[in-house]
Protein backbone atom coordinates (compact mmCIF):
# COMPACT_ATOMS: atom_id res chain seq x y z
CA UNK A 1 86.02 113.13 41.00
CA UNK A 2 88.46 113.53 44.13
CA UNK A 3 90.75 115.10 41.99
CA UNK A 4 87.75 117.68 40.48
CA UNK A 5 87.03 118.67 44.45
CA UNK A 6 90.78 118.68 45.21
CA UNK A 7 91.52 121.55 42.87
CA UNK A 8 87.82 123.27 43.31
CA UNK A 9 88.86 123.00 47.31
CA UNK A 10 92.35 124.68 46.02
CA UNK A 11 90.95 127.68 44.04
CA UNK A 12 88.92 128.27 46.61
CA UNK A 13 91.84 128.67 49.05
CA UNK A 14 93.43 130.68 46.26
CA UNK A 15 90.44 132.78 45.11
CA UNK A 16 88.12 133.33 47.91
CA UNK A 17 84.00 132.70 47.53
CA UNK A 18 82.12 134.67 49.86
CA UNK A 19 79.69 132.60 52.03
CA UNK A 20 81.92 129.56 51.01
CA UNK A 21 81.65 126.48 53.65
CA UNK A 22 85.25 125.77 52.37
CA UNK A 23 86.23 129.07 52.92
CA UNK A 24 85.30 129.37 56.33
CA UNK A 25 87.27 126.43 57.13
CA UNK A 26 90.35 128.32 56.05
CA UNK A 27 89.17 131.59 57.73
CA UNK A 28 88.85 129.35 60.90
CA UNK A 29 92.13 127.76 60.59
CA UNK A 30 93.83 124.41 60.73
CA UNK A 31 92.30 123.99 64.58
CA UNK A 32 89.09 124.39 63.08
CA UNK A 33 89.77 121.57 59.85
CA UNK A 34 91.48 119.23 62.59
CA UNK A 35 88.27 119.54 64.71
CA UNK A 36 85.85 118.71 61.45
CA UNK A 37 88.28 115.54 60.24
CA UNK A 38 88.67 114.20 63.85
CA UNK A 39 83.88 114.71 63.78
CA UNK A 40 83.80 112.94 60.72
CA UNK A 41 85.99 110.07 61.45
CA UNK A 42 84.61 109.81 64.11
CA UNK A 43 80.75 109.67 61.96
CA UNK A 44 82.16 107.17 59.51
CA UNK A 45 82.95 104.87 62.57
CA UNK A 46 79.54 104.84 64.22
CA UNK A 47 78.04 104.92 60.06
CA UNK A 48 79.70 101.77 59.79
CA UNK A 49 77.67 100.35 62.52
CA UNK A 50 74.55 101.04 60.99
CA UNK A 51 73.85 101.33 57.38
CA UNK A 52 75.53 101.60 54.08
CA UNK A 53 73.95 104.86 53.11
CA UNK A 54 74.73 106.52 56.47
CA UNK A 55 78.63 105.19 55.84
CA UNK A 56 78.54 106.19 52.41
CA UNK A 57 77.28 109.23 53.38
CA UNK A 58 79.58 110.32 56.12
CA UNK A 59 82.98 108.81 54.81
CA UNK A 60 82.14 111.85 51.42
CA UNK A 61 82.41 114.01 54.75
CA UNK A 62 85.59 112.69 55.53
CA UNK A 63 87.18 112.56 52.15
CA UNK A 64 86.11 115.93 51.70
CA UNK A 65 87.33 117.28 55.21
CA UNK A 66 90.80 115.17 54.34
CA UNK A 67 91.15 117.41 51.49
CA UNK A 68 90.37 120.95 53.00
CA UNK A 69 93.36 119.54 54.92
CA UNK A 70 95.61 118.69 52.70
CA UNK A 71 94.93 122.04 50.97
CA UNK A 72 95.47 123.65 54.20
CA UNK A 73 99.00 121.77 54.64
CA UNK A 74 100.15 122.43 51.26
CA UNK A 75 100.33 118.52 50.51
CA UNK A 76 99.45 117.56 46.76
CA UNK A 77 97.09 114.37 45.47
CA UNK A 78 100.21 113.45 43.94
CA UNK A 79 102.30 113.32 46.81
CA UNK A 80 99.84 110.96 48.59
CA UNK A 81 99.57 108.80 45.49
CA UNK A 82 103.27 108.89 45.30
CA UNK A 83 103.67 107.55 49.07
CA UNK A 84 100.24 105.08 48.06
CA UNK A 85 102.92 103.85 45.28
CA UNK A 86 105.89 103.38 47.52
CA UNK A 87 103.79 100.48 49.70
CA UNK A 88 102.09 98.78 46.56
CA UNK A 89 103.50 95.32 46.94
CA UNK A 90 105.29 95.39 50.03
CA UNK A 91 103.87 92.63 52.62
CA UNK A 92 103.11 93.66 55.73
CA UNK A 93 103.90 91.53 58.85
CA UNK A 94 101.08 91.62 61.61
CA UNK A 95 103.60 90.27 64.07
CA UNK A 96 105.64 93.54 63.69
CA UNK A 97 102.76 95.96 64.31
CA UNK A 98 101.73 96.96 67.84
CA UNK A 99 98.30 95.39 68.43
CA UNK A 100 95.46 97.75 69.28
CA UNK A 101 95.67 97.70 72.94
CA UNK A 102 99.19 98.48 72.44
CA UNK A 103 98.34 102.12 70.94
């Protein structure tokens, strides 16, 4: 299914719709996709707080805003999945990341 919206998202950038939501992002700019991603993060965080449908809900808004901007960027599912692949496995130490405060 991602990968279905991924290349709908992409013809769209390639073949304009008229009265598209998804082109009016691109008409608008990467400002304007940075804006939506940083709302809907921002959504899923207080949708976690409250109810499942509400998260569900709002983190499709986010998945589909993350993919308007990858669009946007030029930067393939494959290349994520590719950079997904290069971690599977690898153990991460907690005592080498900065802790939250440290941000």
């Amino acid at each position: 299914m991602i990968e279905a919206l991924y290349k709908e998202i992409l013809a769209r950038k390639e073949h304009p719709k008229e009265g598209s939501y998804t082109n009016y992002l691109f008409e608008k700019g990467l400002d304007k996709i940075l804006k939506k991603v940083g709302e809907e993060s921002t959504e899923v965080i207080i949708a976690a707080k409250n109810d499942q449908a509400e998260l569900i809900a709002e983190t499709s808004d986010l998945v589909y805003h993350m993919l308007v901007l990858l669009v946007e960027r030029d930067i393939s599912l494959e290349e994520i999945i590719a950079e997904l692949a290069k971690r599977e496995g690898k153990l991460s130490k907690t005592k080498e990341r900065k802790q939250i405060d440290e941000l």
